[in-house]
C-alpha atoms as a PDB file:
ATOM      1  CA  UNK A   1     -23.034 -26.298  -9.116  1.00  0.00           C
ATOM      2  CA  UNK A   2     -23.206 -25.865  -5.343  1.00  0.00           C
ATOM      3  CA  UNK A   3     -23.309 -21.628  -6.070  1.00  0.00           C
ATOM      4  CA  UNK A   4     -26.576 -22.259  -8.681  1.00  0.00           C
ATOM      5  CA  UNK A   5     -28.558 -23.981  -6.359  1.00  0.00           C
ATOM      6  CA  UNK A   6     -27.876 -21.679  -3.765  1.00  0.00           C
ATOM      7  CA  UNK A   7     -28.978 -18.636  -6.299  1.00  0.00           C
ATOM      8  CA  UNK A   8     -32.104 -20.499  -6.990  1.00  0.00           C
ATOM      9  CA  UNK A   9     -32.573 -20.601  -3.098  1.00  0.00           C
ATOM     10  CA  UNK A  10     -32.196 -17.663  -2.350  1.00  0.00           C
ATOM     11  CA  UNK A  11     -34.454 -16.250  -5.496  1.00  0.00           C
ATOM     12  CA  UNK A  12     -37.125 -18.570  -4.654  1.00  0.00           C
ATOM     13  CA  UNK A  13     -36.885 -17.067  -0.812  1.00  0.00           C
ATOM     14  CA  UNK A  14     -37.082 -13.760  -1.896  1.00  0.00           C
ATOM     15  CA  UNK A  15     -39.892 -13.774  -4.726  1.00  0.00           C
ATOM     16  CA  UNK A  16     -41.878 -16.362  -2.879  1.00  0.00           C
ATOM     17  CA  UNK A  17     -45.832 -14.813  -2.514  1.00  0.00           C
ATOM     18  CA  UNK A  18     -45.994 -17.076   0.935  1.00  0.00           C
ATOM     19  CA  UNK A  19     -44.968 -15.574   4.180  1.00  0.00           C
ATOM     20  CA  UNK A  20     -41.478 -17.491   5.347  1.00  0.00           C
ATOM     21  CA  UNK A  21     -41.290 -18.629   8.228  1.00  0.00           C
ATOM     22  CA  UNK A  22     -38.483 -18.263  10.604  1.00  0.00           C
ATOM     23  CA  UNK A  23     -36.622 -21.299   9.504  1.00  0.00           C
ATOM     24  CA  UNK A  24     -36.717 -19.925   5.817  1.00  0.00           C
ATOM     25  CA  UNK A  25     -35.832 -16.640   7.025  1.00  0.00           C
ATOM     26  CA  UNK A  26     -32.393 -18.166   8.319  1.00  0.00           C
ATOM     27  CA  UNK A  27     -31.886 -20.308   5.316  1.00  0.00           C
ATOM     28  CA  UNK A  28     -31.597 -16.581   3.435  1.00  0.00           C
ATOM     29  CA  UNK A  29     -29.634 -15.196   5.318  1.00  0.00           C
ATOM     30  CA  UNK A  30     -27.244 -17.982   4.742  1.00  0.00           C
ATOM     31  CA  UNK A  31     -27.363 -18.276   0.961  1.00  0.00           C
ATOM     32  CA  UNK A  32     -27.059 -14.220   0.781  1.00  0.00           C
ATOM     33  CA  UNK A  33     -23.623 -14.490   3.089  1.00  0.00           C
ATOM     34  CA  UNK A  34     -22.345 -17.727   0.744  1.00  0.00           C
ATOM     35  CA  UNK A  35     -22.452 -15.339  -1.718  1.00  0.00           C
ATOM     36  CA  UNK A  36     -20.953 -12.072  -0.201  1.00  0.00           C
ATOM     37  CA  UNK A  37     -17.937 -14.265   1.016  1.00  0.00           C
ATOM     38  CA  UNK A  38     -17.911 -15.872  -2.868  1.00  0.00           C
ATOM     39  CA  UNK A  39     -17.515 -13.255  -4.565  1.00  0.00           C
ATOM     40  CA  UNK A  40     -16.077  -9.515  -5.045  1.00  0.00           C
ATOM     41  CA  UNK A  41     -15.207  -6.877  -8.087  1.00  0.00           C
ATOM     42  CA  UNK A  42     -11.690  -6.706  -6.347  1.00  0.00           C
ATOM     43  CA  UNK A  43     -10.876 -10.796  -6.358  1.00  0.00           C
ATOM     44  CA  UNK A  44      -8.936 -12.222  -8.875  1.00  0.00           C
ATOM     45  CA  UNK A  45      -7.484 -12.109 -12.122  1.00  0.00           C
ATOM     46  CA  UNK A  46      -9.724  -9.695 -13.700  1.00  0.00           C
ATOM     47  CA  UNK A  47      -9.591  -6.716 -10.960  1.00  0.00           C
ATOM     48  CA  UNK A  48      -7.883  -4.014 -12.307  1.00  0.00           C
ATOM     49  CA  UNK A  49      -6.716  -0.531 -10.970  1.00  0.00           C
ATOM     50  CA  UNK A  50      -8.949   1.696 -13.304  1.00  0.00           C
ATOM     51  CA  UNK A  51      -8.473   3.659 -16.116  1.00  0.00           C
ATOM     52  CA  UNK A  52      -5.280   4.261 -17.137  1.00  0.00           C
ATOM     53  CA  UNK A  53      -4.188   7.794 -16.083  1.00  0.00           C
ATOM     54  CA  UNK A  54      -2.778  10.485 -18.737  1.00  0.00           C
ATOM     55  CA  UNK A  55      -0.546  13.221 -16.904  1.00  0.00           C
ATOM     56  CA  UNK A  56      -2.236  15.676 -19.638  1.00  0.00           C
ATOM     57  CA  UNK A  57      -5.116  14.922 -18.019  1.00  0.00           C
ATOM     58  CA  UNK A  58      -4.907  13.882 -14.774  1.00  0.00           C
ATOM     59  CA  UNK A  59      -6.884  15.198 -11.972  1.00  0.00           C
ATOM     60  CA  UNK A  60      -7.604  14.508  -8.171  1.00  0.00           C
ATOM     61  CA  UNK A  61     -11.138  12.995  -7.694  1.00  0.00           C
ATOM     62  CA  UNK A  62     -12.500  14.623  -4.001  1.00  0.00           C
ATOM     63  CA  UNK A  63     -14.221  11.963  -3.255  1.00  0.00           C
ATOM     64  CA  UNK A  64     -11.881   9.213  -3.449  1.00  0.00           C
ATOM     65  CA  UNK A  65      -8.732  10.627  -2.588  1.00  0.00           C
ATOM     66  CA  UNK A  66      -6.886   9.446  -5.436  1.00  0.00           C
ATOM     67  CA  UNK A  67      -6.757  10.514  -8.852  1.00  0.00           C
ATOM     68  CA  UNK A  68      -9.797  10.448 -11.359  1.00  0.00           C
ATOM     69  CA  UNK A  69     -10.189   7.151 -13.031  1.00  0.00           C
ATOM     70  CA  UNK A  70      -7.845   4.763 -10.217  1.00  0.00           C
ATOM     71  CA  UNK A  71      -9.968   2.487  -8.434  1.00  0.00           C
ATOM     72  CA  UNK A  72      -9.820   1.490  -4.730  1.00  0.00           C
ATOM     73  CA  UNK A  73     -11.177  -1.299  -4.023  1.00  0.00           C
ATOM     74  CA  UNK A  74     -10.247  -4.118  -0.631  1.00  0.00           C
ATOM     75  CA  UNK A  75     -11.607  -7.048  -1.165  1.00  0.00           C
ATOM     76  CA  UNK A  76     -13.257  -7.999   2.235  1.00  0.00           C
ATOM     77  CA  UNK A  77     -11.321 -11.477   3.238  1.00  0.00           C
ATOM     78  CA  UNK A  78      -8.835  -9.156   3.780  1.00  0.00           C
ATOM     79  CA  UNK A  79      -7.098  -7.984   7.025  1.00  0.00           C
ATOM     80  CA  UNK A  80      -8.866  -4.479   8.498  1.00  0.00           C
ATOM     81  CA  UNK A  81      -5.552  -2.887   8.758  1.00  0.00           C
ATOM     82  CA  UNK A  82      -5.051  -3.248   5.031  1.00  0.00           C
ATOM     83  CA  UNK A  83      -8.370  -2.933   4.047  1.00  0.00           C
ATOM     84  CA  UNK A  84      -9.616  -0.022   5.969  1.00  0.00           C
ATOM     85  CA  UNK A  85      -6.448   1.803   5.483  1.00  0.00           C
ATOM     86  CA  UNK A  86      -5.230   1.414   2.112  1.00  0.00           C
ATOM     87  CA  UNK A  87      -6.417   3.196  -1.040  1.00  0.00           C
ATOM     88  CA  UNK A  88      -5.531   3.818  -4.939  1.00  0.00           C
ATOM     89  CA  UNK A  89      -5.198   0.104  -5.283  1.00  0.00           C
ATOM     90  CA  UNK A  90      -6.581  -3.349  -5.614  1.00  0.00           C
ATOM     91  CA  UNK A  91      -6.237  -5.888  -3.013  1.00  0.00           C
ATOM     92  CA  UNK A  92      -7.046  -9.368  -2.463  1.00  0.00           C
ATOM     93  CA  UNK A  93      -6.189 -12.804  -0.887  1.00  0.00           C
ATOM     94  CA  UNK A  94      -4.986 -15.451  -3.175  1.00  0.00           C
ATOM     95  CA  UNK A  95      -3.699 -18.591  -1.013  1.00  0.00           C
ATOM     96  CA  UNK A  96      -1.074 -17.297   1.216  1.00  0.00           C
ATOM     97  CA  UNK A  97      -1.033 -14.250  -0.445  1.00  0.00           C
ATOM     98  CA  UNK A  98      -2.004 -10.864   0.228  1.00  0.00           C
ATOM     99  CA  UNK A  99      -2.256  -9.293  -3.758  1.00  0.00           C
ATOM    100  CA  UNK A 100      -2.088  -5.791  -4.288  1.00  0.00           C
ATOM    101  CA  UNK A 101      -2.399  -3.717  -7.728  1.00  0.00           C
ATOM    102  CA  UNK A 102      -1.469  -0.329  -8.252  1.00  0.00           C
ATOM    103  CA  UNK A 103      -1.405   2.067 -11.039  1.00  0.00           C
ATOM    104  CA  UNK A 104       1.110   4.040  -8.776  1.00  0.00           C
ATOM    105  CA  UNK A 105       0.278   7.405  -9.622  1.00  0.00           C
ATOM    106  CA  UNK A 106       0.590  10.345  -6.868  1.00  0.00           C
ATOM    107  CA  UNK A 107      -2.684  11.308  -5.625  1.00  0.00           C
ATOM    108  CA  UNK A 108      -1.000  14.607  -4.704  1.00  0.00           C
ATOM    109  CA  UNK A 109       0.159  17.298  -7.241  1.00  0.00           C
ATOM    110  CA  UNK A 110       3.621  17.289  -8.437  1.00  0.00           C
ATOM    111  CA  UNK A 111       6.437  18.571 -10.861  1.00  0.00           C
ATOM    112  CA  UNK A 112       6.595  15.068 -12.453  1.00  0.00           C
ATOM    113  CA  UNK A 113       3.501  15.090 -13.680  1.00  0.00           C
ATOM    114  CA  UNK A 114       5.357  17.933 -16.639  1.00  0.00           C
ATOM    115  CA  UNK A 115       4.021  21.149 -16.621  1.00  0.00           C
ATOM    116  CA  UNK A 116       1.114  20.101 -19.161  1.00  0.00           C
ATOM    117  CA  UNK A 117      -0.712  18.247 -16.278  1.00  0.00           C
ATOM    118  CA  UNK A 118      -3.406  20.190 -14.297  1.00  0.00           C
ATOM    119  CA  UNK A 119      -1.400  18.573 -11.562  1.00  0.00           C
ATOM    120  CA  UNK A 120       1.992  20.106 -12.259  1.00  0.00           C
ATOM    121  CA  UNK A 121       3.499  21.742  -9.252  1.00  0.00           C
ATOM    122  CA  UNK A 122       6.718  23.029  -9.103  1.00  0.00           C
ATOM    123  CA  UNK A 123       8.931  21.434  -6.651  1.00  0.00           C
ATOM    124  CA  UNK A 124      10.889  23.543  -3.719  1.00  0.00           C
ATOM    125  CA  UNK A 125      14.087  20.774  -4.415  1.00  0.00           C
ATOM    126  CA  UNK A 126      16.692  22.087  -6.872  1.00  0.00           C
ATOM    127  CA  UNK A 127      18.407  18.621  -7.996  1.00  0.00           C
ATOM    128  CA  UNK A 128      17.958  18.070 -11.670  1.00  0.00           C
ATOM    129  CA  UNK A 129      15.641  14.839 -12.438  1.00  0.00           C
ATOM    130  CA  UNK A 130      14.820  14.872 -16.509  1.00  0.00           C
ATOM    131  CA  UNK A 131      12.246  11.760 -15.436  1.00  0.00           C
ATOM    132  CA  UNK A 132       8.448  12.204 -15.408  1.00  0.00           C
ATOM    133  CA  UNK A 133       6.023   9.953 -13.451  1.00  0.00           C
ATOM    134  CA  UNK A 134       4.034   7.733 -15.722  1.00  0.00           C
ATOM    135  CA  UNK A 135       1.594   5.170 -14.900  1.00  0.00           C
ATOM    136  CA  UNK A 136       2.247   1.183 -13.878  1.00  0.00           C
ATOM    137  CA  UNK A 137       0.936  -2.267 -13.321  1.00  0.00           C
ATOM    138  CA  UNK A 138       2.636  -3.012 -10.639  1.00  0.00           C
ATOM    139  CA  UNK A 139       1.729  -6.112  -8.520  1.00  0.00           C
ATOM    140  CA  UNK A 140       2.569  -7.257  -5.206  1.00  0.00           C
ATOM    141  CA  UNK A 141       2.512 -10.578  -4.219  1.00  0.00           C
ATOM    142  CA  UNK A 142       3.002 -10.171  -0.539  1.00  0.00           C
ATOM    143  CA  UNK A 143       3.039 -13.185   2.615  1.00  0.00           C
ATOM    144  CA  UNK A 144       0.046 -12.983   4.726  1.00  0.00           C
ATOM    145  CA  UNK A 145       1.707 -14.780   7.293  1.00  0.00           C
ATOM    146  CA  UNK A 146       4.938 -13.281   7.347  1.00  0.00           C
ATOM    147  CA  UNK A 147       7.738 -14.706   8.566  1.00  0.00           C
ATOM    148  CA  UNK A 148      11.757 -13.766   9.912  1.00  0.00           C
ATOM    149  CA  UNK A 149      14.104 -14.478   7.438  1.00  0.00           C
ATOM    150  CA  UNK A 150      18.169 -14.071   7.895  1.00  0.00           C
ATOM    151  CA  UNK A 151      17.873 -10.209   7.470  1.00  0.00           C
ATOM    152  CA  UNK A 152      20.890 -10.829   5.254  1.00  0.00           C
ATOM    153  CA  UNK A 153      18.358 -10.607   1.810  1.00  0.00           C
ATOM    154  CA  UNK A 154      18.638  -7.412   0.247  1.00  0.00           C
ATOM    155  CA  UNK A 155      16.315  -4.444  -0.558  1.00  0.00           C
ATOM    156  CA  UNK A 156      18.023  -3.711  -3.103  1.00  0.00           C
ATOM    157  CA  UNK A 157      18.311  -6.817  -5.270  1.00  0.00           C
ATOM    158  CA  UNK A 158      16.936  -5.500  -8.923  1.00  0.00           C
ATOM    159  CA  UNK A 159      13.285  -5.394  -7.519  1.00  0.00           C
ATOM    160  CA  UNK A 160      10.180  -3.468  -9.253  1.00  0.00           C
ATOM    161  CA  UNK A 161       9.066  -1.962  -5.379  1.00  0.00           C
ATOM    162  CA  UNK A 162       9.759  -3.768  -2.145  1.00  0.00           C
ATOM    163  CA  UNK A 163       6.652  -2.085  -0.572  1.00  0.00           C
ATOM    164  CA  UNK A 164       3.474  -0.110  -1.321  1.00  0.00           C
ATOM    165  CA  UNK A 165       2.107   2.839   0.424  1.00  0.00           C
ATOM    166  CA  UNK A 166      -1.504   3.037   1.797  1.00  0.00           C
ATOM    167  CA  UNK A 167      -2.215   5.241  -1.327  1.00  0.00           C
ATOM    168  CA  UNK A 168      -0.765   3.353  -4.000  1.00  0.00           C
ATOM    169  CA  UNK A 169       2.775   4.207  -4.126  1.00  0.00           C
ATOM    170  CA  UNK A 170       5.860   2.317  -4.643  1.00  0.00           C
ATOM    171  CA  UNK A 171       8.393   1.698  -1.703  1.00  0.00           C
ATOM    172  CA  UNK A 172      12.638   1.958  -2.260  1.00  0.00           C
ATOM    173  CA  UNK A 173      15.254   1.256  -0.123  1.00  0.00           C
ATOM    174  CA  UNK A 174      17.614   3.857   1.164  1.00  0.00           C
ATOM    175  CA  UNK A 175      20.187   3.720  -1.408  1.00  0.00           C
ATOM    176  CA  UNK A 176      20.149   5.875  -5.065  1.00  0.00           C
ATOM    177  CA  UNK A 177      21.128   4.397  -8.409  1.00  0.00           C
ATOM    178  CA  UNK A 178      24.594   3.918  -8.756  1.00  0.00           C
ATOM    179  CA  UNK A 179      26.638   6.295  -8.638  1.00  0.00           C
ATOM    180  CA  UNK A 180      24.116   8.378  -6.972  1.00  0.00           C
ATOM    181  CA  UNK A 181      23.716   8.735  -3.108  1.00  0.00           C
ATOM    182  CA  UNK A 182      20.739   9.285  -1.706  1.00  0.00           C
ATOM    183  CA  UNK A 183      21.510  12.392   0.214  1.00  0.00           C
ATOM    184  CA  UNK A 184      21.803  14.230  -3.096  1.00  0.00           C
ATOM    185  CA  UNK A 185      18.997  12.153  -4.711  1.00  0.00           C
ATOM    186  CA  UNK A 186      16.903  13.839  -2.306  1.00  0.00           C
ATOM    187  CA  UNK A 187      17.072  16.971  -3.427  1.00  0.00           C
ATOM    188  CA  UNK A 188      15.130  15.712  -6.601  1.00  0.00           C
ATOM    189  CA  UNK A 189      12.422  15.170  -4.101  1.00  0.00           C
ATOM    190  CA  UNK A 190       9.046  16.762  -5.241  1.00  0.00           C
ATOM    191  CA  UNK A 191       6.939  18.757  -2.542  1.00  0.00           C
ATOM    192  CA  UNK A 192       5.763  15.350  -0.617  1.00  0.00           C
ATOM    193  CA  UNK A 193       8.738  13.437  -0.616  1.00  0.00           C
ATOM    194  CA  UNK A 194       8.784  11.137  -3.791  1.00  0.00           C
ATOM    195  CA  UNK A 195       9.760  11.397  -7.521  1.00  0.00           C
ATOM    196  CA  UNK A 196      10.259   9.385 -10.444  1.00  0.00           C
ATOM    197  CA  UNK A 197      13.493   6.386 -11.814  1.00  0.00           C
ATOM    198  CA  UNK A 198      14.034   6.161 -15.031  1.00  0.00           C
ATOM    199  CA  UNK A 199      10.730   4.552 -16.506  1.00  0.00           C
ATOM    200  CA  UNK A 200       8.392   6.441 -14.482  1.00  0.00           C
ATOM    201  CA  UNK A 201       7.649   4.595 -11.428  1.00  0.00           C
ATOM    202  CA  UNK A 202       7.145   7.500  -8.636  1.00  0.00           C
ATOM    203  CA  UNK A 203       8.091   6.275  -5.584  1.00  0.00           C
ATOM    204  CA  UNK A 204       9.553   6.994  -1.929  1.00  0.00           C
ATOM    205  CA  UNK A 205      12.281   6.529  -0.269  1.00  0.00           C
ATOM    206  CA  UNK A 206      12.193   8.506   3.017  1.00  0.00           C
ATOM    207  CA  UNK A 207       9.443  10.680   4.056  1.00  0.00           C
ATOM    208  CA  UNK A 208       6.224  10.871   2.484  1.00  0.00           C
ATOM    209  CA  UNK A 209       4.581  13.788   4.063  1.00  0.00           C
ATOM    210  CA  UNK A 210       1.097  13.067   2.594  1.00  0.00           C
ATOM    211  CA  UNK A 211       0.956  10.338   4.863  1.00  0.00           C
ATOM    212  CA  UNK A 212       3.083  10.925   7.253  1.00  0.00           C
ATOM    213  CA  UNK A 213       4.733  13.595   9.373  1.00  0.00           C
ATOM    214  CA  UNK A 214       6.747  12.734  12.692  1.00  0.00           C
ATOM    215  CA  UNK A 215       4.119  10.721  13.720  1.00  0.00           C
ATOM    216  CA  UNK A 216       3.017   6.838  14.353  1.00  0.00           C
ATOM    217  CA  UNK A 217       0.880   6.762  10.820  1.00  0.00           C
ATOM    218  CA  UNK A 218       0.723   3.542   9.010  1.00  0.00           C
ATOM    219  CA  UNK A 219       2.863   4.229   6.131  1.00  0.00           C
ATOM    220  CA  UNK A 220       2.412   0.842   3.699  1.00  0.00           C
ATOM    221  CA  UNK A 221       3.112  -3.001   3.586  1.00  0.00           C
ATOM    222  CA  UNK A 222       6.346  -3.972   2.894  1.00  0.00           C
ATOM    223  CA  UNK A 223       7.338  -7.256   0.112  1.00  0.00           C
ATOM    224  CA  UNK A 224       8.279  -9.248   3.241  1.00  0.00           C
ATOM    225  CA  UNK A 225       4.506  -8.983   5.232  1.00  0.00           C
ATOM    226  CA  UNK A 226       5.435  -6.522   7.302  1.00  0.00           C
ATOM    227  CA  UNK A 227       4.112  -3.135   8.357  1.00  0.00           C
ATOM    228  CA  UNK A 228       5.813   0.350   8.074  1.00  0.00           C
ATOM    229  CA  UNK A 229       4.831   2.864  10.583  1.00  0.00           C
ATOM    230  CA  UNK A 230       6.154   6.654  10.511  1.00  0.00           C
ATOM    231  CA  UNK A 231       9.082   8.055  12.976  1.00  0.00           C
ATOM    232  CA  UNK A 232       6.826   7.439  16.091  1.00  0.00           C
ATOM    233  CA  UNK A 233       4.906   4.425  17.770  1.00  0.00           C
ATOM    234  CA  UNK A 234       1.420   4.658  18.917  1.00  0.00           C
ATOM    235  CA  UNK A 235       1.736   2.816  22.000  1.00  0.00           C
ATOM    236  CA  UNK A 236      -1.610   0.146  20.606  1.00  0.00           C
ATOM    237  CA  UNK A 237      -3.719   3.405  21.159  1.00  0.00           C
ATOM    238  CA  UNK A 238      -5.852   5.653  19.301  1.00  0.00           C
ATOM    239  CA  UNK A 239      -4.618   8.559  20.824  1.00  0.00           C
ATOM    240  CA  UNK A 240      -2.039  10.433  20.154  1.00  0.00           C
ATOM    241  CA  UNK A 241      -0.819  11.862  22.952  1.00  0.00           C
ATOM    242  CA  UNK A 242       1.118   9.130  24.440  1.00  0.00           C
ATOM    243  CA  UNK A 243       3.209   8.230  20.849  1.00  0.00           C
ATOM    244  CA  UNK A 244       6.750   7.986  21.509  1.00  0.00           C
ATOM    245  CA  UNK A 245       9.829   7.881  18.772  1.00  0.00           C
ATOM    246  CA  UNK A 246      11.233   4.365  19.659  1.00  0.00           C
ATOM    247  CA  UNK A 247      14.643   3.579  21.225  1.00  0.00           C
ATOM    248  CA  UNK A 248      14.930   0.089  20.395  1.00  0.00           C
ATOM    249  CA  UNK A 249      15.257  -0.297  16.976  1.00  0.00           C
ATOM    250  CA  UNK A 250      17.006  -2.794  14.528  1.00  0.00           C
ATOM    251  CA  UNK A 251      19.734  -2.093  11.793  1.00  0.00           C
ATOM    252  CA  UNK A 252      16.528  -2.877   9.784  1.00  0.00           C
ATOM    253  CA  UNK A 253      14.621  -0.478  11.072  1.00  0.00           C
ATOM    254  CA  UNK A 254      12.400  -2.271  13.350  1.00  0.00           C
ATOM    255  CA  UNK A 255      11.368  -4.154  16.680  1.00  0.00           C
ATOM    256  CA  UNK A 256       8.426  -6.383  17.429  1.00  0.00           C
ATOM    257  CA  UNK A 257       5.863  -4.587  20.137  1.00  0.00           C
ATOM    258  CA  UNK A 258       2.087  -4.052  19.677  1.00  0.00           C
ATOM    259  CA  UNK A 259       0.664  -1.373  17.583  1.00  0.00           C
ATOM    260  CA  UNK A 260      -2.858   0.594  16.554  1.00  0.00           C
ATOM    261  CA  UNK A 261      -3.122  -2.196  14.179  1.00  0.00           C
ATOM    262  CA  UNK A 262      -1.923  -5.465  16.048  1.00  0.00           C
ATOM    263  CA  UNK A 263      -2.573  -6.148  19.421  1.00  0.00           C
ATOM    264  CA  UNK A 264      -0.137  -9.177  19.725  1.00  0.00           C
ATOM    265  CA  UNK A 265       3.016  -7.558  19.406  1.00  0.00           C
ATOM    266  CA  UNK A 266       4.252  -7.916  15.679  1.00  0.00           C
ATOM    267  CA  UNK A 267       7.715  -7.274  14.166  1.00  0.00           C
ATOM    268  CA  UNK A 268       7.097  -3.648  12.156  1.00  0.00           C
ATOM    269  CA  UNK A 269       9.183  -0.942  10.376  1.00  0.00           C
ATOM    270  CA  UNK A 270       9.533   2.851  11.166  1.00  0.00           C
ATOM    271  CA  UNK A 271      10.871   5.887   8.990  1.00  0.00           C
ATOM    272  CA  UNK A 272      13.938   6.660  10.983  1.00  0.00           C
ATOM    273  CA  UNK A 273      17.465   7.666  10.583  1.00  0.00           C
ATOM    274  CA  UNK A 274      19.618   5.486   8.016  1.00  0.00           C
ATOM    275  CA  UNK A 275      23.430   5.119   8.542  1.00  0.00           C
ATOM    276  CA  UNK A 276      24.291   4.200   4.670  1.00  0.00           C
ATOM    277  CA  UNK A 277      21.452   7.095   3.439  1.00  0.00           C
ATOM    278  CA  UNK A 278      22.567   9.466   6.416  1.00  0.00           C
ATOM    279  CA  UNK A 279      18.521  10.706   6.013  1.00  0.00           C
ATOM    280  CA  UNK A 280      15.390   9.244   7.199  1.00  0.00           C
ATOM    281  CA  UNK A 281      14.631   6.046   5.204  1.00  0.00           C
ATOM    282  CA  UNK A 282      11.140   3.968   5.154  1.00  0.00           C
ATOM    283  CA  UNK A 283      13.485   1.115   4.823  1.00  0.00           C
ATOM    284  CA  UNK A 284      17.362  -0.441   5.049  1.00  0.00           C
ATOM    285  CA  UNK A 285      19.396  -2.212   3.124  1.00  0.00           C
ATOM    286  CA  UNK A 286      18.129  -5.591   4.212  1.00  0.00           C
ATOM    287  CA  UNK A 287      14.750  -7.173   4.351  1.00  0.00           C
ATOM    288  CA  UNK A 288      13.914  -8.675   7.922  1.00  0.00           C
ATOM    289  CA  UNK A 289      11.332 -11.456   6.817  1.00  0.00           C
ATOM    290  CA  UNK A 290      11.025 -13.605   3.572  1.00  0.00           C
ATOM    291  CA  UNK A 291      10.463 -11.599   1.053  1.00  0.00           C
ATOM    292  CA  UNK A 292       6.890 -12.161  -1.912  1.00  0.00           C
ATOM    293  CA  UNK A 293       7.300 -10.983  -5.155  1.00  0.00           C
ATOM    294  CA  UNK A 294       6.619  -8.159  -7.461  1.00  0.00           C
ATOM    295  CA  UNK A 295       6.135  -7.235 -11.005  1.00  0.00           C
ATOM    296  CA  UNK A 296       5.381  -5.139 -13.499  1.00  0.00           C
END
């Protein structure tokens, strides 16, 4: 009710043939900002990820980074570290929530698309994986206001993802399916870092060298609320000259100082070392703050 008058205000404002005056100038303004902050193609139920992507098919669209037919789109209520940096995906606020949709589909060319796709590439990695990436509906339900948990929940509890990268792309732990390890899972690594389980979801476990490479990048979000930064730390510059790889790290992977991205110093993941993976993982075996939800 409150929305319709406002539309008839604001079309009455605009087609009027008398000259507003200031006052009615203002009163525009107003009803055209109710409506910006109302509304948005990413909010809600109905925003979806885009077409759904065949690998027979697939391409990389220039202009939007991701592949051809996968929408980006932020919705604006949210934070500027999500929304300016995250892409391939749908996000929006929903109550507490941060909500994030994903199609998760590499925006980079890869063996597990099958040799059929124009983005088949032959990986450098000689471990055998018979999987092939296909595309998902995954969705994050994610704290906005994270908080610490026991850091005794783990990452590896039967869960869809427990993170998404800024492009899309699903997070894992740092352990392999049973009775794999991950030290000779990674050697089924395609040429940036990821690959494919066992129903297609691509996704990364260590480095992912299209974001990141020995450097403070912001890598993704993870289930809990919390951030995931590459090997380095930016020191809450833009620079990056005075990064530094930090010494004070948790068995989870992080510490709480400020960043690029928060300049109250805010509990965060790196990519570094993992004793149980004996690589670089994004992530350990235990989940610092409570954890959202995710499905597919």
């Amino acid at each position: 009710m409150n929305r319709t008058i406002i539309i008839m205000l604001l079309a009455g404002l605009v087609f009027g043939t008398c000259k507003k005056k200031e006052s009615e100038d203002s009163s525009s303004l107003l009803a055209l900002a109710y409506l910006s902050s109302s509304s948005g193609t990413c909010n809600g139920t109905t925003a979806t990820t885009g077409t759904t992507v065949s690998n027979s098919t697939a391409t990389l669209d220039a202009s939007s980074g991701c592949v051809t037919g996968v929408t980006t789109c932020m919705d604006t209520a949210l934070p500027s570290w999500i929304k300016d940096n995250f892409k391939c995906a749908t996000g929006y606020v929903s109550g507490t929530n941060y909500i994030l949709k994903s199609q998760n589909v590499p925006n980079t060319k890869s063996s597990y698309y099958g040799t059929s796709s124009p983005l088949y590439e032959a990986r450098t990695t000689t471990g055998a994986n018979p999987n092939t990436t296909a595309s998902q509906k995954i969705v994050y339900t994610i704290p906005s206001t994270p908080t610490k948990g026991t850091g005794t929940v783990s990452t590896q509890g039967g869960l869809v993802s427990i993170g998404i990268t800024v492009n899309g792309l699903a997070i894992f732990n740092n352990a392999a399916a049973p009775p794999d390890l991950l030290t000779v899972e990674a050697l089924t690594f395609d040429n940036y870092g990821g690959h494919p389980q066992n129903t297609g979801i691509y996704h990364h476990h260590a480095g992912a060298s299209k974001i990141t490479n020995n450097d403070a990048n912001l890598v993704g979000l993870i289930l809990d609320g919390y951030a995931v930064y590459g090997k380095k730390c930016d020191n809450a510059t833009t620079v990056t000259t005075d990064d530094f790889t930090p010494s004070d790290l948790d068995s989870l992977h992080g510490h709480t100082t400020k960043t690029n991205h928060f300049t109250t110093a805010t509990y965060h993941y790196h990519l570094a070392y993992d004793s149980t993976a004996t690589i670089d993982t994004l992530m350990g075996s235990f989940f610092y703050g409570n954890k959202g939800s995710v499905s597919n």
